[in-house]
Protein backbone atom coordinates (compact mmCIF):
# COMPACT_ATOMS: atom_id res chain seq x y z
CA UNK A 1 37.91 -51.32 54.46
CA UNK A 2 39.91 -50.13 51.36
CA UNK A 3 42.53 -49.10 53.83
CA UNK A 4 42.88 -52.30 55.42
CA UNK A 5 43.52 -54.59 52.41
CA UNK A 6 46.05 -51.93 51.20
CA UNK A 7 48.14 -52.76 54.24
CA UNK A 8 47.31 -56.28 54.40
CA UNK A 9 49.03 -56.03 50.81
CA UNK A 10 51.79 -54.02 51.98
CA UNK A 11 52.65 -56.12 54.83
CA UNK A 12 52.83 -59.22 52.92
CA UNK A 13 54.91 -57.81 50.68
CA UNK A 14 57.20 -56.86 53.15
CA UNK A 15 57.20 -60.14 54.60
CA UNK A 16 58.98 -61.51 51.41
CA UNK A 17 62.05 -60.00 52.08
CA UNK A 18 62.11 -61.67 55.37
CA UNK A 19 61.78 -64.84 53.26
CA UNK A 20 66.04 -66.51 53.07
CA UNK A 21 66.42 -67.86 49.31
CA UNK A 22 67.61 -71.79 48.95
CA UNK A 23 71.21 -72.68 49.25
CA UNK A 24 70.43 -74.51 45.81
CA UNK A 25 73.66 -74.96 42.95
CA UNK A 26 73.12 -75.81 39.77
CA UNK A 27 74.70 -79.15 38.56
CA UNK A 28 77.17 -77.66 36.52
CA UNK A 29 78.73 -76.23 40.02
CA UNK A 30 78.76 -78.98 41.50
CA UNK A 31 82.09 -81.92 41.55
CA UNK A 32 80.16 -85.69 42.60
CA UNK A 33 82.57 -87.55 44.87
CA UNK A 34 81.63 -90.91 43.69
CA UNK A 35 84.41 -92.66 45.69
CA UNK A 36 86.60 -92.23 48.93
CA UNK A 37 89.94 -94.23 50.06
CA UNK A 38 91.75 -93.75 52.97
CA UNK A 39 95.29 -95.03 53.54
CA UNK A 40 98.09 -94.62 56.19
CA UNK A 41 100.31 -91.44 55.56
CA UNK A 42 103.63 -92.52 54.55
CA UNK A 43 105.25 -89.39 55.91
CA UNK A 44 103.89 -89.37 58.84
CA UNK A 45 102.21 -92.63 60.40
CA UNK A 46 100.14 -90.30 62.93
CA UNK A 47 98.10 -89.27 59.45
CA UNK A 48 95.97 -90.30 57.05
CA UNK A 49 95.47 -89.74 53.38
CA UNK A 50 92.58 -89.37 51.95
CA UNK A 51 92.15 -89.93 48.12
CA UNK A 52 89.00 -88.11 46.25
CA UNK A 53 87.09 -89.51 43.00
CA UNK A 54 85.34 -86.60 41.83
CA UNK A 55 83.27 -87.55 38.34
CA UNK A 56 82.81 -84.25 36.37
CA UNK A 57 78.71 -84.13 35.16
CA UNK A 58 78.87 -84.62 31.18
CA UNK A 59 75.72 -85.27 28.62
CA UNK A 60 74.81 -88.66 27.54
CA UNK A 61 76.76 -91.71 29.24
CA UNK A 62 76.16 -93.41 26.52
CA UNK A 63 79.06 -91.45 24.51
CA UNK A 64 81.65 -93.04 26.33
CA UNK A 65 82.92 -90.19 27.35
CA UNK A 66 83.54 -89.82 31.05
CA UNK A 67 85.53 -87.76 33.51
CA UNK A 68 87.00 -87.96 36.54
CA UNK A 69 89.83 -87.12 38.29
CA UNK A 70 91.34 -87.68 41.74
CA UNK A 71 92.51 -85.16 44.60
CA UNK A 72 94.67 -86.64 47.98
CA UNK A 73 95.11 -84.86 51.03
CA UNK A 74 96.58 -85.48 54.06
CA UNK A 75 95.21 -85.01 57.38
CA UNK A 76 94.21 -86.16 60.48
CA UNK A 77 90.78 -86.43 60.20
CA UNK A 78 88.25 -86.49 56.84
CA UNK A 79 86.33 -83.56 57.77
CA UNK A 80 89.78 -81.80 57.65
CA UNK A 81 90.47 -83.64 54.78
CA UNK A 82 87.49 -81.99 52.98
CA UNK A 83 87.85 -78.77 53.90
CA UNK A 84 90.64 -78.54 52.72
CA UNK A 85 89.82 -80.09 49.35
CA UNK A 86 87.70 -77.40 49.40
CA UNK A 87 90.34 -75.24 48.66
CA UNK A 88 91.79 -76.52 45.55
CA UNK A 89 88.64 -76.67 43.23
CA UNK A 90 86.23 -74.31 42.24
CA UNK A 91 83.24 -76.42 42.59
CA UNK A 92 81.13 -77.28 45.79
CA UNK A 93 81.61 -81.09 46.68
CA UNK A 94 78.57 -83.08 46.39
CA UNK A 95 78.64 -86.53 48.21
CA UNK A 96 75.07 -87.83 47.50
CA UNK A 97 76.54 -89.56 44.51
CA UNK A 98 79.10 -91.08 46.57
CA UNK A 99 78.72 -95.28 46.67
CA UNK A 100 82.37 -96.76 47.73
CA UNK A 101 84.47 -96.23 50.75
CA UNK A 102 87.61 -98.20 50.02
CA UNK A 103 89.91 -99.01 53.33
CA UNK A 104 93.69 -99.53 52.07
CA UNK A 105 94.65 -102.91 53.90
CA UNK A 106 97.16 -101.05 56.04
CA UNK A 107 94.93 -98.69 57.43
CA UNK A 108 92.09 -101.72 57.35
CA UNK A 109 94.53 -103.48 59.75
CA UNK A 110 94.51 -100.40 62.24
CA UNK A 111 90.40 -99.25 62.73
CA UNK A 112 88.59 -98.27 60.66
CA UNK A 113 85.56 -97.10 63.36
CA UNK A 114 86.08 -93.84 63.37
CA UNK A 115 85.82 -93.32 58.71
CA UNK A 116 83.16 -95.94 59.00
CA UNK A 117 81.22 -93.99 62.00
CA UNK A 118 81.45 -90.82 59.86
CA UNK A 119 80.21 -92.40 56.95
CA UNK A 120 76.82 -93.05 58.45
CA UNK A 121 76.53 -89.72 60.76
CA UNK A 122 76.72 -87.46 57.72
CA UNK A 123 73.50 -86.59 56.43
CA UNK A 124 74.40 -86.61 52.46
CA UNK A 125 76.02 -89.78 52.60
CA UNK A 126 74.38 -93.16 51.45
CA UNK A 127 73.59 -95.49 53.77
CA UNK A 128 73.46 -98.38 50.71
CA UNK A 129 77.24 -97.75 49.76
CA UNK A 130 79.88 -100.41 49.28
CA UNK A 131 82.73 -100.56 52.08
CA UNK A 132 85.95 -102.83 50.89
CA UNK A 133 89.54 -103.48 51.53
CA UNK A 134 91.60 -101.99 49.23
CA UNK A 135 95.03 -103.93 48.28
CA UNK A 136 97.95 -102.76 47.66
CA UNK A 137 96.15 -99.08 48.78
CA UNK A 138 93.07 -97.16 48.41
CA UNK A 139 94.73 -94.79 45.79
CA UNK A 140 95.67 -97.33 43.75
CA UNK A 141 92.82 -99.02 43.20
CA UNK A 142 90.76 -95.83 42.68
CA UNK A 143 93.32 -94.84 39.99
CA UNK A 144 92.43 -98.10 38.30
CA UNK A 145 90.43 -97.28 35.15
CA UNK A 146 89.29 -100.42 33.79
CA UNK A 147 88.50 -100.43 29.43
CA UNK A 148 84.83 -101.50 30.08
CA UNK A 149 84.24 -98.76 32.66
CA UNK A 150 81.75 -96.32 31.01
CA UNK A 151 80.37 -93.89 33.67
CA UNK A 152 82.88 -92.76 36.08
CA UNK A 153 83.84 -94.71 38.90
CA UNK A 154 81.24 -97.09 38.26
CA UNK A 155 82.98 -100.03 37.43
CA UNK A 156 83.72 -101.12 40.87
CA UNK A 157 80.21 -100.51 42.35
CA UNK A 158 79.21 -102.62 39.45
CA UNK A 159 81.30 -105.23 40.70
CA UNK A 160 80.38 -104.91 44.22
CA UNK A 161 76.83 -104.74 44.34
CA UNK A 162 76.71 -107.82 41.64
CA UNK A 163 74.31 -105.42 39.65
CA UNK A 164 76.86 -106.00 36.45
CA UNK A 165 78.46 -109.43 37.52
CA UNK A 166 77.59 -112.26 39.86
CA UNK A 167 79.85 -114.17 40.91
CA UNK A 168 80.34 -116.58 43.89
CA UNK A 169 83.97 -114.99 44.68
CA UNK A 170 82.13 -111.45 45.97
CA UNK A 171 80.92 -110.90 49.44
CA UNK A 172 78.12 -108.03 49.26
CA UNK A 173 78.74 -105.80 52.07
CA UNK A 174 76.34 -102.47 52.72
CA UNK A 175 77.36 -100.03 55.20
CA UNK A 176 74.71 -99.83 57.13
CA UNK A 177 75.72 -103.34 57.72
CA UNK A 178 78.90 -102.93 58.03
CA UNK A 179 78.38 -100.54 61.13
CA UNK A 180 75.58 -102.69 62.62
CA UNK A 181 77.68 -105.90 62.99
CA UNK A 182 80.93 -103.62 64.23
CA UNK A 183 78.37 -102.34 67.05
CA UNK A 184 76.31 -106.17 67.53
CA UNK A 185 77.36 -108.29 69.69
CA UNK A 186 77.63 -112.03 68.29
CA UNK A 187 78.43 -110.96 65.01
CA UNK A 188 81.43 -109.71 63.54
CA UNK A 189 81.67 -108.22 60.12
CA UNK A 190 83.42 -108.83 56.99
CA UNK A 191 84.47 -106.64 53.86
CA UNK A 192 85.03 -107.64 50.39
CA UNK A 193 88.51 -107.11 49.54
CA UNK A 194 89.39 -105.49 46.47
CA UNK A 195 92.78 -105.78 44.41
CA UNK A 196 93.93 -103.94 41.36
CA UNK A 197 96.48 -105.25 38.65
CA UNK A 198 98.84 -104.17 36.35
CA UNK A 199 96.37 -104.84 33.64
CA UNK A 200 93.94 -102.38 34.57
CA UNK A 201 91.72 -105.00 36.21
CA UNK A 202 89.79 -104.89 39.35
CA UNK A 203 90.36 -108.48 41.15
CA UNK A 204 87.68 -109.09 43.65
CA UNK A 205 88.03 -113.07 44.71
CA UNK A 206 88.87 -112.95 48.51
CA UNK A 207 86.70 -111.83 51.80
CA UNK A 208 88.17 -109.67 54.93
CA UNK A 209 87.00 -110.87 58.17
CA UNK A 210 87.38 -108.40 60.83
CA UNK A 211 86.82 -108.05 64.44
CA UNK A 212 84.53 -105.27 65.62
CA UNK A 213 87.20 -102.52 64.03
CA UNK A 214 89.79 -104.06 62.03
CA UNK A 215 90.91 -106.91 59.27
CA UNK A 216 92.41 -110.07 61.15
CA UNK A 217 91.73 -112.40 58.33
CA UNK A 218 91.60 -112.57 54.68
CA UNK A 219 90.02 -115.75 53.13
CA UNK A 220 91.56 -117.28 50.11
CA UNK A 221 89.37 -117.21 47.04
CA UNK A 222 87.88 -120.96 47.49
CA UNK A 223 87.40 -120.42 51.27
CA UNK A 224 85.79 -117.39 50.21
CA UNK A 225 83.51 -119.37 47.69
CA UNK A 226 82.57 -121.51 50.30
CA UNK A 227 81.59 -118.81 52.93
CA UNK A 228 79.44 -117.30 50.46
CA UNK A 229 77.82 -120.67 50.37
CA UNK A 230 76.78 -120.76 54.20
CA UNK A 231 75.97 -117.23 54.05
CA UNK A 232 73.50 -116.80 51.08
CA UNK A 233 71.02 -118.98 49.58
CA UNK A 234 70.59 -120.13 45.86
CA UNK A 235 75.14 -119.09 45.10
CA UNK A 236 75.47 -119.70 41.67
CA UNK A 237 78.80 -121.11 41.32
CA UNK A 238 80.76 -124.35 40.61
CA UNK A 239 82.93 -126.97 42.16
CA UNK A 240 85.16 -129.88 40.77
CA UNK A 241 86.53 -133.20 41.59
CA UNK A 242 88.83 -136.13 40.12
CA UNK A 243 87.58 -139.20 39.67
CA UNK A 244 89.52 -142.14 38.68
CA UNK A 245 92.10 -139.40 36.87
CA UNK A 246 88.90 -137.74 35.31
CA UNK A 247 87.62 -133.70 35.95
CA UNK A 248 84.48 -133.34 36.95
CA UNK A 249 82.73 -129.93 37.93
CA UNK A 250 79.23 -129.48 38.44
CA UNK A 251 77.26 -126.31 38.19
CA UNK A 252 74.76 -124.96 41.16
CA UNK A 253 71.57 -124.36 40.58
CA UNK A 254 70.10 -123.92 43.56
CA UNK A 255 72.07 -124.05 47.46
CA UNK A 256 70.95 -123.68 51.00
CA UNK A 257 72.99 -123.65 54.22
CA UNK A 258 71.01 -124.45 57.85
CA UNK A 259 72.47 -124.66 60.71
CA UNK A 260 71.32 -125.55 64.79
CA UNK A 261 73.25 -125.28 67.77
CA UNK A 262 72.78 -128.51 69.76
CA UNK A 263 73.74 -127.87 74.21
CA UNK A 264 71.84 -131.31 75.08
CA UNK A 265 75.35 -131.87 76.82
CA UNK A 266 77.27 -129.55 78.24
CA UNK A 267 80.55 -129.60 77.58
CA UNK A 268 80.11 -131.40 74.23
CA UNK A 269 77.93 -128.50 72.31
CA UNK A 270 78.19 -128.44 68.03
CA UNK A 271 76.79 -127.13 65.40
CA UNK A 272 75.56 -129.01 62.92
CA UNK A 273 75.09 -127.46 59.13
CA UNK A 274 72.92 -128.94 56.57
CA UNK A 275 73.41 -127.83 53.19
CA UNK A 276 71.37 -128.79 50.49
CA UNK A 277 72.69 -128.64 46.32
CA UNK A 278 71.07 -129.12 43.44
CA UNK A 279 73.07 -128.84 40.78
CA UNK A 280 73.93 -129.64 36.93
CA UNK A 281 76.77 -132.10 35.66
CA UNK A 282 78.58 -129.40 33.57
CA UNK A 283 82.12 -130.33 32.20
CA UNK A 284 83.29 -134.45 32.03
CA UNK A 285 86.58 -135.47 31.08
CA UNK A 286 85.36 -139.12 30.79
CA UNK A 287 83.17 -139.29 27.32
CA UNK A 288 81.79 -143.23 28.75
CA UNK A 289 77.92 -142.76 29.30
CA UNK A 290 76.95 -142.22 32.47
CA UNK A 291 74.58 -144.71 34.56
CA UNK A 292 72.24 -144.26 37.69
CA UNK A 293 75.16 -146.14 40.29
CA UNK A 294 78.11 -144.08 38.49
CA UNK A 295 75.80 -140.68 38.76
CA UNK A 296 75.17 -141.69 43.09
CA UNK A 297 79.17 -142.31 43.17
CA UNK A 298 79.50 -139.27 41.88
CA UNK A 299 76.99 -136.82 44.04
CA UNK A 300 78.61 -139.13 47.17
CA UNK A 301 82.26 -137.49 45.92
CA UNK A 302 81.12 -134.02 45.68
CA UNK A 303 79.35 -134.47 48.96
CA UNK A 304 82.53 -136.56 51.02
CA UNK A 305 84.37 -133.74 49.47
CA UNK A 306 82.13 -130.39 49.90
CA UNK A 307 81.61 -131.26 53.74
CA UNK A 308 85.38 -131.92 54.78
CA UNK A 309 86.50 -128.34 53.06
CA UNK A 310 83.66 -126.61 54.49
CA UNK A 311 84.31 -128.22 58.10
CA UNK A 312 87.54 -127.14 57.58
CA UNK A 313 86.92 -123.88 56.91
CA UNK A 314 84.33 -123.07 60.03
CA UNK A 315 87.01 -124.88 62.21
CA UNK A 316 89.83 -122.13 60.48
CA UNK A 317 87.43 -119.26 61.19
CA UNK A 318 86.34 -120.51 64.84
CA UNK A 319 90.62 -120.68 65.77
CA UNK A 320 90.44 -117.06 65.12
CA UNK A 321 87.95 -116.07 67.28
CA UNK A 322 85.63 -114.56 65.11
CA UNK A 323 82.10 -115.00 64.04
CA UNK A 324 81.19 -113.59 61.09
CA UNK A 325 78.01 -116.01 60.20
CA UNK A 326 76.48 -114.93 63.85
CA UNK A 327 76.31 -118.11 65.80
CA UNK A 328 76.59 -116.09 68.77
CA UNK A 329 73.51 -113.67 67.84
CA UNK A 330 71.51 -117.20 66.57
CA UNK A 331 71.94 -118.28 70.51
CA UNK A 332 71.70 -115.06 72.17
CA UNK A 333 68.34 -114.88 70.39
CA UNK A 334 67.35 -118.54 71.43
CA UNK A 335 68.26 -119.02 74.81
CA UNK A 336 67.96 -115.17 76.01
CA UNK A 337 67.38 -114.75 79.70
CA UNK A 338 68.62 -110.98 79.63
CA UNK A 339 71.85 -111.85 81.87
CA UNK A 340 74.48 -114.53 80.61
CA UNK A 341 73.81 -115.83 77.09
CA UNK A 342 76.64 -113.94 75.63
CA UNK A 343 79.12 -114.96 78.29
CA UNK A 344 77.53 -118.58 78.09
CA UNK A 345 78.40 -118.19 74.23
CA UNK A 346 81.76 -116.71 74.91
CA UNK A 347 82.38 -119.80 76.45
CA UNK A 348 81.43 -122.28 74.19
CA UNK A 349 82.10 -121.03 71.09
CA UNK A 350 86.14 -121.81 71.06
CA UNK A 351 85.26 -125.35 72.13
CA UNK A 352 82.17 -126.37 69.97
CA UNK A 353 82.41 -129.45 67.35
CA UNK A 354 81.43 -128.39 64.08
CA UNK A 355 79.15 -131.54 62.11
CA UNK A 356 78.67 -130.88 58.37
CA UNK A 357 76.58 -132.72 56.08
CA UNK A 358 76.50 -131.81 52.38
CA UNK A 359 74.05 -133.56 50.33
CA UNK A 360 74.79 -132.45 46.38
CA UNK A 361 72.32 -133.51 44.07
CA UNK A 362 72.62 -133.62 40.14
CA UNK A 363 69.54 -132.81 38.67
CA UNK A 364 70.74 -132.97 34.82
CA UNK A 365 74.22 -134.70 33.25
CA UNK A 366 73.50 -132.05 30.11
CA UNK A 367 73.38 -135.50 28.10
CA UNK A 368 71.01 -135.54 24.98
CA UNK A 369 70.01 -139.08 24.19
């Protein structure tokens, strides 16, 4: 019996060295990508280059004192791209800190399928970062280091995710998203766009809206206001008028966008939006006291007003053939027989009326009596 234990012992000892050790690195050998761009190749259009933002690990954030620096390379593909970054640092690359992809507009205006198809296939990579358009490149914009910017690289994701700022001029875009709509059919996908200045500033006022692989369209800032106001509920933003000479802007405090797609006759389908706004009378150039019938003429302004630009701007997006709101997956989903929605969509779409009805209401002039 005394026997047998000793080489039960024996063997498990021996079955330790069997046993592979974990491919684990410490944090100080380790380089955190926290940001990739990708541009066209100026040298050779048949390229692309592929900027880096590495953040080196440092004590407490607090301190102010961050790190980062940025390594290009050229190549055909990313995965060459890395491996070859590789080779110029003495650090292995870790990308599960990684949170922005930014697409320089050129290379936006090409495809940016196959980046954006990597992106979610590798294992390490978040499936909750921030795609964008990059303008005037990628590299540029991930040089920017803006004065408030106290970890690395995290200014922009701030930005982005509306974490540090909200504002009505940003178009939150995940890429898990981002790849859904660029695979579903009746819904195309947009990208914030993303501009830096000569002041150190990162300017993100304008939306891209692409078609299942590239950037067709870039919305001005107020059309981009205004698609943030059919797309998401309770925007906190603002919007003015003149009134006999006078400003006038009201604040939102809370916003809702419905929509229905009416086919009672064919041939004459539309789509009629309802948006509801509640909202507070914020700046007055007029000091005269407002009453109840001057308060109505006002809310009947805002809403005359609100419903012709935003009528304009669905008619706009509808001449381009896109749909990034998803009309066509709204009537897939509701008259689905399995065979011809889409194409009955496909037909309809470029020829459907759009009816808008705004209905602004202000709930407080700010006036103490």
């Amino acid at each position: 019996m005394k026997d047998l234990k000793r080489w039960l012992v024996w063997l498990m000892c021996c079955s330790f060295l069997f046993v592979s050790g974990c491919d684990f690195r410490d944090i100080d050998l380790r380089l955190f990508v926290v940001s990739i761009g990708i541009d066209v190749s100026e040298k050779n259009p048949d390229m692309n280059r592929f900027t880096f933002k590495m953040a080196i690990p440092s004590g407490d954030p607090k301190i102010g004192d961050k790190k980062s620096f940025l390594i290009t390379q050229e190549s055909t593909s990313i995965a060459e791209a890395i491996r070859e970054v590789k080779s110029k640092v003495d650090k292995e690359l870790d990308f599960g800190h990684c949170k922005g992809v930014m697409y320089g507009e050129a290379y936006a205006r090409r495809n940016i399928s196959k980046i954006q198809d990597w992106t979610v296939r590798r294992r390490d990579m978040q499936l909750l970062m921030y795609p964008a358009v990059a303008i005037p490149s990628a590299e540029a914009v991930l040089k920017t280091d803006p004065p408030t910017e106290r970890i690395a690289g995290n200014a922009i994701f701030l930005a982005l995710s509306e974490d540090g700022t909200e504002s009505p001029f940003i178009t939150r875009t995940y890429s898990f998203d981002l790849s859904r709509r660029m695979l579903e059919e009746g819904e195309d996908p947009v990208m914030p766009v993303v501009e830096t200045t000569t002041d150190k500033i990162l300017n993100i006022e304008r939306v891209a809206l692409m078609d299942k692989d590239k950037v067709k369209v870039i919305l001005t800032p107020d059309e981009t206001r205004l698609f943030n106001l059919l797309d998401r509920r309770n925007l906190s933003t603002n919007f003015g008028t003149i009134m006999d000479g006078k400003l006038l802007e009201v604040n939102t405090d809370r916003t809702r966008a419905r929509y229905k797609i009416v086919t009672d006759k064919p041939g004459e389908e539309t789509i009629d939006f309802n948006i509801r706004i509640t909202a507070i009378l914020e700046e007055k150039e007029d000091p005269t006291q407002l009453n109840q019938k001057g308060l109505h003429k006002i809310e009947e302004q805002f809403s005359k007003e609100l419903s012709q630009a935003v009528k304009n701007l669905l008619e706009r997006i509808q001449k381009t053939g896109l749909d990034p709101l998803g009309f066509g997956l709204r009537y897939g989903g509701t008259h689905w027989n399995n065979k011809t929605e889409m194409d009955e969509w496909d037909a309809m779409y470029p020829h459907a009326k759009f009816n808008v009805s705004v209905k602004v209401k202000i709930k407080s002039t700010g006036y103490k009596r």
